[in-house]
Protein backbone atom coordinates (compact mmCIF):
# COMPACT_ATOMS: atom_id res chain seq x y z
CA UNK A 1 0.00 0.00 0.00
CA UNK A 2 1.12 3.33 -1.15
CA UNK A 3 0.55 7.03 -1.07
CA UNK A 4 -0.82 6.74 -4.74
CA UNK A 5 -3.23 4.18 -3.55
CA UNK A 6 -4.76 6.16 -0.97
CA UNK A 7 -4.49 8.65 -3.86
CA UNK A 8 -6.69 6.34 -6.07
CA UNK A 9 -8.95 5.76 -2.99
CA UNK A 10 -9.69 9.55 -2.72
CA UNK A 11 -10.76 10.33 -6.27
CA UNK A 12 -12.92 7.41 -5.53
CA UNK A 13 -14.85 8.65 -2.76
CA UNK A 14 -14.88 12.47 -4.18
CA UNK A 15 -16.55 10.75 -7.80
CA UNK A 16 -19.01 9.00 -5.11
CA UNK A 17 -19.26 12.28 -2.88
CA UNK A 18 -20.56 13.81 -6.23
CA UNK A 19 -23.08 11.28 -7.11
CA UNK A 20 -24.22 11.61 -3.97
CA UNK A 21 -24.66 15.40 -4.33
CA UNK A 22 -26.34 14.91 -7.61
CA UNK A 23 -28.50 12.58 -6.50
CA UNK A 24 -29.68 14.91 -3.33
CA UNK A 25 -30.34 17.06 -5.60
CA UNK A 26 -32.10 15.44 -8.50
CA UNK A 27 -34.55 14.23 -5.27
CA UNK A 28 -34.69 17.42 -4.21
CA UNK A 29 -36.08 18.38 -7.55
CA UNK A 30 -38.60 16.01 -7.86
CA UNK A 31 -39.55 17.44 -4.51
CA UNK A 32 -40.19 20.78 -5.72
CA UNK A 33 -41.89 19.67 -8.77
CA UNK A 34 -44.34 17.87 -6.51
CA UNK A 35 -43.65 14.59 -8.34
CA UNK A 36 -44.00 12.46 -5.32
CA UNK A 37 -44.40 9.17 -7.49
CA UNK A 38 -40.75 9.08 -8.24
CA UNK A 39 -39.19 9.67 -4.75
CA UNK A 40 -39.51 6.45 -3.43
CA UNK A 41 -36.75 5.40 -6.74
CA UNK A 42 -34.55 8.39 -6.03
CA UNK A 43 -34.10 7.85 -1.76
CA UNK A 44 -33.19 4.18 -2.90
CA UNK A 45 -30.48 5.77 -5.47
CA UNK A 46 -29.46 7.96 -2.69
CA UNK A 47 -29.21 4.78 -0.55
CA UNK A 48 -27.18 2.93 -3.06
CA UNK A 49 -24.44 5.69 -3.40
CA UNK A 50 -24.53 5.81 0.67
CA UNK A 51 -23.42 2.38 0.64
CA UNK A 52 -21.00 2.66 -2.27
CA UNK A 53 -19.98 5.66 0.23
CA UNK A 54 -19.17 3.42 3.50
CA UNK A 55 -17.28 1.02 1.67
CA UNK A 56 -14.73 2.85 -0.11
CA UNK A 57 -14.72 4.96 3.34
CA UNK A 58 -13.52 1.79 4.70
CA UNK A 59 -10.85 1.32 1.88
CA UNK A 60 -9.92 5.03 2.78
CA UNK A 61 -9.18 4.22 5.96
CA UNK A 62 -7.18 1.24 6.02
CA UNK A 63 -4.91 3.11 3.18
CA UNK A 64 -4.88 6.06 5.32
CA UNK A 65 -3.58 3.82 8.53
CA UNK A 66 -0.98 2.40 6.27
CA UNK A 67 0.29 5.61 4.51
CA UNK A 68 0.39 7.39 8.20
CA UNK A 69 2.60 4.24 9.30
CA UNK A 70 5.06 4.41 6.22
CA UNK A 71 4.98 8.49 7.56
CA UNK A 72 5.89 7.41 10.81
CA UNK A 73 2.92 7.98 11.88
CA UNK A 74 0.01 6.62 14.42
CA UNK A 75 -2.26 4.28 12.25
CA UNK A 76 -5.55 5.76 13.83
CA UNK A 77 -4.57 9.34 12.71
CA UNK A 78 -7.57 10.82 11.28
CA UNK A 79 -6.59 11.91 7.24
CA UNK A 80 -5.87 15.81 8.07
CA UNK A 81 -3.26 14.65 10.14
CA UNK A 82 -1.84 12.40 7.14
CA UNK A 83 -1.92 14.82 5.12
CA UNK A 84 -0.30 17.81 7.13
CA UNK A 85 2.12 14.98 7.76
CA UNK A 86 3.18 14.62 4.14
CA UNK A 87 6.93 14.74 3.13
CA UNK A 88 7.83 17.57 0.87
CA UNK A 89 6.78 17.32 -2.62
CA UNK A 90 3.94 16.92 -4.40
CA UNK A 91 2.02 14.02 -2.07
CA UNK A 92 1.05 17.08 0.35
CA UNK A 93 -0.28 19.17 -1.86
CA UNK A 94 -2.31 16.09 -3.79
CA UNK A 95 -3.71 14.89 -0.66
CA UNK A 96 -4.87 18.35 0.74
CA UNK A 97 -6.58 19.41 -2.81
CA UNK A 98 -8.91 15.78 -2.01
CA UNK A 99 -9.24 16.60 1.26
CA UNK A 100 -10.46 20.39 0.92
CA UNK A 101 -13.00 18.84 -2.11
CA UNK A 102 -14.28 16.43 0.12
CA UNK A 103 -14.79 19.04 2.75
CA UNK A 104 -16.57 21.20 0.24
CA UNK A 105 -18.34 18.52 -0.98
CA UNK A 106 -19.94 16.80 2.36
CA UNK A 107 -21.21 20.80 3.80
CA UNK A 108 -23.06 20.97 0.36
CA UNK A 109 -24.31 17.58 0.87
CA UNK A 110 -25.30 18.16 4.21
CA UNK A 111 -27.28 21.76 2.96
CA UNK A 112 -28.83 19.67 0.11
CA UNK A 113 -29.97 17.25 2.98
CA UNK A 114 -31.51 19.71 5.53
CA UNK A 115 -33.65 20.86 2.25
CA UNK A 116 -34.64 17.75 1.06
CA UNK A 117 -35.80 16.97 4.71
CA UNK A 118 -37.62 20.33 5.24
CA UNK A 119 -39.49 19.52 1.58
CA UNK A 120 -40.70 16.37 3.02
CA UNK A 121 -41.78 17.78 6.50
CA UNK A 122 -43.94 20.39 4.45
CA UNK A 123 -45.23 17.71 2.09
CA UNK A 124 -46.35 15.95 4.87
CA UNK A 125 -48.12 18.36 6.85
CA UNK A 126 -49.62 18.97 3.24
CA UNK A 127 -51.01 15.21 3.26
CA UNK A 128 -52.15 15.73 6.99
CA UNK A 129 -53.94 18.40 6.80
CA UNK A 130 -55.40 17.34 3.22
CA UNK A 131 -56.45 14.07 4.69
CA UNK A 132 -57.92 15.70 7.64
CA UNK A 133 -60.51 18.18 5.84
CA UNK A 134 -61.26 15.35 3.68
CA UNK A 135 -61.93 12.19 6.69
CA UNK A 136 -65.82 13.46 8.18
CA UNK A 137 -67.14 11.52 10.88
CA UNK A 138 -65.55 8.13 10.75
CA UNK A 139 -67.80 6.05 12.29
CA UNK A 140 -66.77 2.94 14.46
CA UNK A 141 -68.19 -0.72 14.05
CA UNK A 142 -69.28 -1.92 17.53
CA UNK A 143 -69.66 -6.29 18.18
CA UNK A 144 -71.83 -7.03 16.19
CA UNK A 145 -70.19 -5.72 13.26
CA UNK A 146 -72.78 -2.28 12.35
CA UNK A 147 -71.40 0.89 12.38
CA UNK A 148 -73.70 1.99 15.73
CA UNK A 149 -74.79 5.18 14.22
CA UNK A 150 -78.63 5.48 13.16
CA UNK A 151 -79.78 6.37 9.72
CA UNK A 152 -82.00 9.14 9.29
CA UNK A 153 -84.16 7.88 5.87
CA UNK A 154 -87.56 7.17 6.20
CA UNK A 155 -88.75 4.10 7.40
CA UNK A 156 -91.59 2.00 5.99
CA UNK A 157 -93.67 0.02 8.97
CA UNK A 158 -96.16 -2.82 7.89
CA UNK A 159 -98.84 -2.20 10.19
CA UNK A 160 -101.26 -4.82 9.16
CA UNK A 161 -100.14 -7.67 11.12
C-alpha cells in the first residue's frame, strides 16, 4: 500500500461524494416539482451511493492507517493529520486538494440534505392536513359488526299484522 493508492482511494470517494450530491439534488427536484411518485426510486439511489460511500470509506481508511505508518505515523490518525504529515513534494499538496474537495463537498451535501428533509416535512403536513378536511365523521363498528350510528331515511312500517 502506497501514497498513490490512498491517492486512487480519494478520487474514488470524491466521484461518489458527487453522485451523492447529484443525487440529493435530483430528489430534491422532484420534490419541488411535486412529483412524489418518483421519490420512493430516487431515496433508494441515494441509498445505493450511501453504501457505495461506506465502503470505499472503509478502503480510505485502512490506506490512510498504512500511509500514516510508512509516515511514521500513528495508524488511527484521522486523514488531516496524514496529510499535514506529508513529506515535501507533491504528495502534500495532492492529498490536501482531495481533502479540501471532500470538505466542500460533504457541507453541500449536508445543505442539500436539511432541504430535502424540510421539503418532506412540508409535504407531509400537506397530506395531513389534506387528509384531515377530507376524513368526516368516521364512524366505528361496535360487536356485532354495524357501524352503531342510526340512519336518518324514512322508514316503511307494515302495520297490518
Amino acid at each position: 500500500m502506497s501514497v498513490n493508492d490512498l491517492s486512487a482511494v480519494l478520487w474514488r470517494e470524491r466521484e461518489l461524494l458527487e453522485l451523492l450530491t447529484f443525487k440529493l439534488e435530483e430528489e430534491q427536484l422532484l420534490l419541488a416539482a411535486g412529483r412524489s411518485r418518483w421519490i420512493s426510486h430516487a431515496s433508494r439511489e441515494v441509498e445505493q451511493v450511501l453504501d457505495r460511500l461506506r465502503t470505499t470509506g472503509l478502503e480510505r481508511s485502512a490506506q490512510s492507517a498504512a500511509v500514516a505508518e510508512e509516515w511514521g505515523m500513528p495508524s488511527d490518525a484521522p486523514l488531516r493529520e496524514v496529510v499535514a504529515a506529508a513529506p515535501s513534494g507533491p504528495w502534500g499538496e495532492i492529498l490536501a486538494s482531495h481533502l479540501a474537495a471532500m470538505l466542500e463537498l460533504t457541507t453541500r451535501i449536508g445543505s442539500l440534505r436539511d432541504e430535502n428533509d424540510r421539503f418532506l416535512r412540508i409535504a407531509a403536513q400537506a397530506t395531513q392536513e389534506t387528509l384531515a378536511g377530507t376524513v368526516t365523521d368516521a364512524d366505528t363498528y361496535d360487536a356485532s359488526g354495524s357501524s352503531g350510528t342510526a340512519t336518518d331515511g324514512a322508514r316503511l312500517f307494515d302495520g297490518s299484522l
